[in-house]
Protein backbone atom coordinates (compact mmCIF):
# COMPACT_ATOMS: atom_id res chain seq x y z
CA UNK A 1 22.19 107.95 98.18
CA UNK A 2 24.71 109.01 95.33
CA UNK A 3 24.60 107.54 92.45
CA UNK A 4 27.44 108.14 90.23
CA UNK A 5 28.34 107.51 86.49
CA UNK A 6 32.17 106.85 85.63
CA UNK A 7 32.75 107.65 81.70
CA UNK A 8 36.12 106.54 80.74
CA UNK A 9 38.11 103.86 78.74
CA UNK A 10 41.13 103.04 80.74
CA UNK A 11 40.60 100.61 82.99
CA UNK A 12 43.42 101.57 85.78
CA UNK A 13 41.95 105.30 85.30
CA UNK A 14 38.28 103.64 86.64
CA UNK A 15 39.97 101.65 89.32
CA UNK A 16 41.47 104.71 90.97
CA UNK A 17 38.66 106.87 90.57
CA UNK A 18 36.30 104.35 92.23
CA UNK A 19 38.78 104.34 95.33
CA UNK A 20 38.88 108.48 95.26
CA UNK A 21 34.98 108.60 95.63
CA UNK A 22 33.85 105.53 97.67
CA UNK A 23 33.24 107.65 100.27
CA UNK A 24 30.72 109.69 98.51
CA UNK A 25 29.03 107.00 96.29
CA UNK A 26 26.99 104.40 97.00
CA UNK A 27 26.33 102.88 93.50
CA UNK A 28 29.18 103.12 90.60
CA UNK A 29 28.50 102.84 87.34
CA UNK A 30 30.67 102.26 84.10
CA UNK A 31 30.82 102.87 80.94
CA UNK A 32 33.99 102.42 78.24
CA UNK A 33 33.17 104.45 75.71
CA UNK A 34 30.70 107.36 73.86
CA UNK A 35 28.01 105.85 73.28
CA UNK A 36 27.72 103.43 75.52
CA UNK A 37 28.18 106.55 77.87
CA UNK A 38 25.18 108.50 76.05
CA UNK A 39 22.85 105.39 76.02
CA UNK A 40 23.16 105.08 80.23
CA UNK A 41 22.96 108.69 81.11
CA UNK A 42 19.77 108.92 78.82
CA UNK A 43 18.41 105.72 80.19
CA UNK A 44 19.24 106.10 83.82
CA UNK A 45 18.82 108.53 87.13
CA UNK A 46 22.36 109.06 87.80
CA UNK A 47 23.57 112.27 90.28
CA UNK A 48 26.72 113.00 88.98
CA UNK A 49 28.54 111.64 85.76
CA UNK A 50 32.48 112.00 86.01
CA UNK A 51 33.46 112.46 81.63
CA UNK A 52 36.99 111.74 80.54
CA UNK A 53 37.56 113.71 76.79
CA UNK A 54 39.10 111.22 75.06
CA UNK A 55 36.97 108.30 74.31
CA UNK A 56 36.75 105.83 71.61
CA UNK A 57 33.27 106.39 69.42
CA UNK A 58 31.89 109.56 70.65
CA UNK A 59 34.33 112.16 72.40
CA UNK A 60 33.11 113.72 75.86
CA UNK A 61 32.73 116.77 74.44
CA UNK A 62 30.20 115.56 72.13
CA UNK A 63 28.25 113.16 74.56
CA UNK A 64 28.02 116.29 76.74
CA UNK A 65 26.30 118.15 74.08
CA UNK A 66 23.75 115.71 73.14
CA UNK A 67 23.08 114.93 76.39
CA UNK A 68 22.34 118.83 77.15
CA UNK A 69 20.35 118.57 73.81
CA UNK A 70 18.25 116.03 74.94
CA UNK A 71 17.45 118.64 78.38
CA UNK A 72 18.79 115.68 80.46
CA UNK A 73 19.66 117.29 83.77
CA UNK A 74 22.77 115.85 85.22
CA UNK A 75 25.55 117.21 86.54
CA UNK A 76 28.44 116.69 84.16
CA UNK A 77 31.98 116.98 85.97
CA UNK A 78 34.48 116.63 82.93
CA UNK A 79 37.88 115.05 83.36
CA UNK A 80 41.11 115.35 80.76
CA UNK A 81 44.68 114.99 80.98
CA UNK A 82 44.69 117.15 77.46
CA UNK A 83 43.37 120.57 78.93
CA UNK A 84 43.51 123.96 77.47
CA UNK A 85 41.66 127.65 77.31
CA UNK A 86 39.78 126.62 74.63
CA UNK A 87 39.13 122.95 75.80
CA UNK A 88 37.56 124.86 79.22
CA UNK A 89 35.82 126.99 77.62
CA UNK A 90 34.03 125.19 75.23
CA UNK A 91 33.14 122.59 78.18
CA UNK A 92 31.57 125.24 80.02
CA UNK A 93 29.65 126.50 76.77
CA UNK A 94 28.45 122.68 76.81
CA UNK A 95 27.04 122.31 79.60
CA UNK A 96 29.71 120.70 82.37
CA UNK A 97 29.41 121.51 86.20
CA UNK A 98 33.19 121.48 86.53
CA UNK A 99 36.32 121.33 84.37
CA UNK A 100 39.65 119.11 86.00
CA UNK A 101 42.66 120.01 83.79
CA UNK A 102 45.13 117.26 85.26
CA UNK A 103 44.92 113.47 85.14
CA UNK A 104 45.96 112.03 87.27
CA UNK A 105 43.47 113.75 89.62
CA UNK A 106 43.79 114.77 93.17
CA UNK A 107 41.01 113.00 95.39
CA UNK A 108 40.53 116.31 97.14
CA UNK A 109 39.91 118.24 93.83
CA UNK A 110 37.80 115.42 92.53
CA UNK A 111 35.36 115.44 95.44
CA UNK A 112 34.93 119.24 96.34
CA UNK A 113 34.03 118.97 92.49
CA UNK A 114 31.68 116.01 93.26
CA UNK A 115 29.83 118.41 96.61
CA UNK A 116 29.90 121.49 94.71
CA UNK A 117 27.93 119.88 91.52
CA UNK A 118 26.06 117.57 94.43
CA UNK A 119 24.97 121.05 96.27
CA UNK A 120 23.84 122.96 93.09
CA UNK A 121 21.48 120.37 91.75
CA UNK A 122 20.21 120.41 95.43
CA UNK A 123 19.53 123.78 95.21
CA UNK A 124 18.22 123.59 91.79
CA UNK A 125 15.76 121.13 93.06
CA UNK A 126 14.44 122.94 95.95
CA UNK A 127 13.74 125.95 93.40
CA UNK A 128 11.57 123.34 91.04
CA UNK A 129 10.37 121.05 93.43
CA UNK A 130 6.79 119.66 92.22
CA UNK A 131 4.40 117.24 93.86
CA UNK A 132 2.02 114.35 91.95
CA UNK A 133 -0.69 116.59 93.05
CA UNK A 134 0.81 119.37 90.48
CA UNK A 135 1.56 116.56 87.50
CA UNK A 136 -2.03 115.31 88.18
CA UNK A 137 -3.89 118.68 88.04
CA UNK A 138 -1.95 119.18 84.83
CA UNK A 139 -2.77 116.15 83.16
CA UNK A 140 -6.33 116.32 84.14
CA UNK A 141 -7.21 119.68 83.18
CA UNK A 142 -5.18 117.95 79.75
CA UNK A 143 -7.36 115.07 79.86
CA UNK A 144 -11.19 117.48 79.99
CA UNK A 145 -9.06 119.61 76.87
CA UNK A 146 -8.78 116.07 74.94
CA UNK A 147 -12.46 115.34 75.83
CA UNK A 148 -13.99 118.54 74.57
CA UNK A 149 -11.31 118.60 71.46
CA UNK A 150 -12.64 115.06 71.01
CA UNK A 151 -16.41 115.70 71.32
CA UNK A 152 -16.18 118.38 69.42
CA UNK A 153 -14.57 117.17 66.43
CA UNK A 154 -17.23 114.43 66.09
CA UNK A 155 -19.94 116.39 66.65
CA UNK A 156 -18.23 118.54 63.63
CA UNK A 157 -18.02 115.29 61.66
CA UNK A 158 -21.10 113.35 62.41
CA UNK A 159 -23.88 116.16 63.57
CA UNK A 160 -26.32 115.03 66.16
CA UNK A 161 -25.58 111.27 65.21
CA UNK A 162 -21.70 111.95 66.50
CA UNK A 163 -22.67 109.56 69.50
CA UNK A 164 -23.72 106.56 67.74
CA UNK A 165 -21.24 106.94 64.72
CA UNK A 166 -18.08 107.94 66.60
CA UNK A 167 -18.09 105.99 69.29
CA UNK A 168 -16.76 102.30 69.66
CA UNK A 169 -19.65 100.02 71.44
CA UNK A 170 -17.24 98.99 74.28
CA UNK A 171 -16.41 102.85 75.33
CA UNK A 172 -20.73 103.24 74.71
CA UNK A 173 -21.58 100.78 77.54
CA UNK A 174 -19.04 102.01 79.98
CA UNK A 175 -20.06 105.38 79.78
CA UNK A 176 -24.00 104.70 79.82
CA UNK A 177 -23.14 102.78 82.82
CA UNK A 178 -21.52 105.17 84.75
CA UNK A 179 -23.64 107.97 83.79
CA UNK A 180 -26.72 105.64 85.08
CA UNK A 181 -24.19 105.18 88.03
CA UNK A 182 -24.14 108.53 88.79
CA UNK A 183 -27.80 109.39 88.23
CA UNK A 184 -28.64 106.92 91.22
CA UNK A 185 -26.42 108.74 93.20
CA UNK A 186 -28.66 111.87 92.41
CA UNK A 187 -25.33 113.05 91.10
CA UNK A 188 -24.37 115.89 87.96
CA UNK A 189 -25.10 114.84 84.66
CA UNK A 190 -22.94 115.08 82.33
CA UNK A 191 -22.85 114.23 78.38
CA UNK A 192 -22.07 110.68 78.46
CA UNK A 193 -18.55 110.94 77.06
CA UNK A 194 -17.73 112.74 80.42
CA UNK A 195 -17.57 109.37 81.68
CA UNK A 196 -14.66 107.53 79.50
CA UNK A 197 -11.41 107.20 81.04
CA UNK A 198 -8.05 109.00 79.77
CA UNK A 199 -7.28 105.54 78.56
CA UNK A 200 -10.01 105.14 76.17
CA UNK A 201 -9.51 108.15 74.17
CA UNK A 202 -7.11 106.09 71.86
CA UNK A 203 -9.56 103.94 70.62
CA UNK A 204 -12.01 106.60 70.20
CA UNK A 205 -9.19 108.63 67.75
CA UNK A 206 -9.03 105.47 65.62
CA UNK A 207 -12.06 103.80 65.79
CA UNK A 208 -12.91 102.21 62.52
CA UNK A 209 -16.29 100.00 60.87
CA UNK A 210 -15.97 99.60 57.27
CA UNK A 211 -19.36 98.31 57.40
CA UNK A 212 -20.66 102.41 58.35
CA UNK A 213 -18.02 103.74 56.72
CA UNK A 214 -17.01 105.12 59.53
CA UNK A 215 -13.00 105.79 59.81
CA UNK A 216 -12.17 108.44 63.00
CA UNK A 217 -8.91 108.74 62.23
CA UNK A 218 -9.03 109.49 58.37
CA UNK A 219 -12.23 111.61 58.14
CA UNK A 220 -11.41 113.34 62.11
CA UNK A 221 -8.09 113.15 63.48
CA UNK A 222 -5.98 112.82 60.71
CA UNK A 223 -6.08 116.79 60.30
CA UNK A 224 -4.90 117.59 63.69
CA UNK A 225 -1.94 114.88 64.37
CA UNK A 226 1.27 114.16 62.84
CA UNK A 227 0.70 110.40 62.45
CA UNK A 228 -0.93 107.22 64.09
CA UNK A 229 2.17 106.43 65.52
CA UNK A 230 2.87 109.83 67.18
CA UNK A 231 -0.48 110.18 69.15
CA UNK A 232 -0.46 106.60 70.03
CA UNK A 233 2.86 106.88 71.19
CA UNK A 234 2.11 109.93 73.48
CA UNK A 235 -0.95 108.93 75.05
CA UNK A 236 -0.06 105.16 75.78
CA UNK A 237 2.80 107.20 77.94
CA UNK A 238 0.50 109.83 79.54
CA UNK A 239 -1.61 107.28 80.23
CA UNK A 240 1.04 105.37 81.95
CA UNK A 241 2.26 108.16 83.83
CA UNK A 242 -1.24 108.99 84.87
CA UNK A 243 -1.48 105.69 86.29
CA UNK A 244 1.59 106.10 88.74
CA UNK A 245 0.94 109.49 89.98
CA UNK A 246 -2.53 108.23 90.97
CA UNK A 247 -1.73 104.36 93.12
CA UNK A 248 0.43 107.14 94.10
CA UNK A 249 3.92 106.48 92.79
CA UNK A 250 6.31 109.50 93.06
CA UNK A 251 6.08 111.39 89.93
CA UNK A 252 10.05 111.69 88.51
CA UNK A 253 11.70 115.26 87.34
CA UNK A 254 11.89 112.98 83.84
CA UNK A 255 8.43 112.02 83.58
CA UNK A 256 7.24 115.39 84.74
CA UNK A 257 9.64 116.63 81.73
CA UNK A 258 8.48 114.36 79.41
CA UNK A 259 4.68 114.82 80.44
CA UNK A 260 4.61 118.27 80.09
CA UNK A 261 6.26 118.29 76.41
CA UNK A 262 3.73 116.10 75.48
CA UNK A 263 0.68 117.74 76.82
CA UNK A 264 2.37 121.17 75.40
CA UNK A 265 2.24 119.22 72.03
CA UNK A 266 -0.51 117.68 71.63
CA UNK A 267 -2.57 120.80 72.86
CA UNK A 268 -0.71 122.88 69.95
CA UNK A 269 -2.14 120.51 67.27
CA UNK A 270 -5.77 120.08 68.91
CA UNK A 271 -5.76 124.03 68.50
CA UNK A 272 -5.10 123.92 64.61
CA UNK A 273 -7.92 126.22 63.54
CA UNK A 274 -10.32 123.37 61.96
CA UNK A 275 -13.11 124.60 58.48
């Protein structure tokens, strides 16, 4: 299944590239101009994008960089009827799989392009292939970091008392429950915050009673993390993640990506060196 993006704003241009590689594609895409190009390739799994230069809002040459900024992998074939040394070379520099000088294109050059670029992210994919089981041993050994960052920065705060103080009353009784859970199974105990899940830690980091003073995320976290909005934003989509890889749901190359960036993050702040 190939699914292929066509980036170009002439409409009789689309038309005959569609006929050159129908027998190669089995889902077309369009888009008319830069940015409209940019907001599909970041939003979408597409195999192969097919770039025309000229383009009303954003030129090729600059979709194809931000698109390489953004460490979207996609092979980038890059059409023009307005080709030169410097053009191809600065394509290449860019990030494209292949450079076509002449528009009109030959369907023969278009689709050896279209197998070579199809064959290299093949290989490419054999050399990183990755399985949930590898996404979910990362994030867990992420998720018993968080726990012990987490424990350990109330127990800093609050002393012995770091249990009843830093901990909202809904995460309390599932924990105690589980722990007593596993106690009737003659089972390890742990320290009762061994038995949250990876979704819980959220509330935990910004737990608040004005009535005990207490504030987690002003008097604890606040040192570590950029803002509310940045550790919310990253765990709701670990947790997310999490949650597919273990119903099990295919892990993507993107949400591998975006997983490990986050974990690499948020592990640099929890090791801030603390007073």
């Amino acid at each position: 299944m190939t699914n292929i993006l066509i980036v170009d704003d002439t409409a009789d241009n689309v038309k005959l590239i569609k006929a050159m590689i129908k027998s190669v594609a089995t889902e077309i895409d369009v888009a008319v101009d830069g940015e409209e190009a940019l907001n599909k390739i970041t939003n979408n799994d597409y195999d192969i994008v097919l770039l025309d230069i000229m383009l009303p809002k954003l030129s090729g040459i600059d979709v194809l960089k931000r698109v390489r900024e953004r460490e979207i992998d996609v092979p980038i074939i890059v059409m023009t009827a307005y080709g030169s040394e410097e053009l191809a070379v600065e394509t290449l520099r860019e990030g494209g799989d292949d450079y076509l000088i002449n528009k009109p294109i030959r369907t023969e050059d278009l689709l050896e392009a279209i197998n070579k670029a199809l064959e290299k992210r093949k290989s490419k994919n054999l050399e990183e292939e990755f399985t949930n089981e590898d996404a979910y041993s990362m994030i867990s050994e992420f998720e018993n970091n968080l726990r012990e960052f987490i424990l350990e920065a109330l127990k800093r705060k609050y002393g012995p008392s770091w249990w009843d103080r830093g901990i909202p009353n809904f995460i309390k009784s599932i924990c105690l429950k589980r722990q007593n859970d596993a106690i009737v199974r003659k089972r390890e105990v742990y320290p009762p915050l061994f038995y949250t899940d990876f979704s819980h830690y959220l509330p935990i980091i910004l737990f608040k009673n004005n009535e005990k003073e207490i504030d987690n995320w002003k008097d604890v976290f606040e040192y570590y993390f950029v803002s509310i909005g940045w550790i919310k934003g990253r765990l709701i989509e670990l947790t997310e993640i999490r949650n597919e890889i273990v119903h099990p749901k295919k892990i993507t190359k993107r949400q591998f990506k975006k997983m490990k960036l986050y974990i690499d993050e948020i592990n640099e702040y929890m090791d801030r060196p603390h007073d």
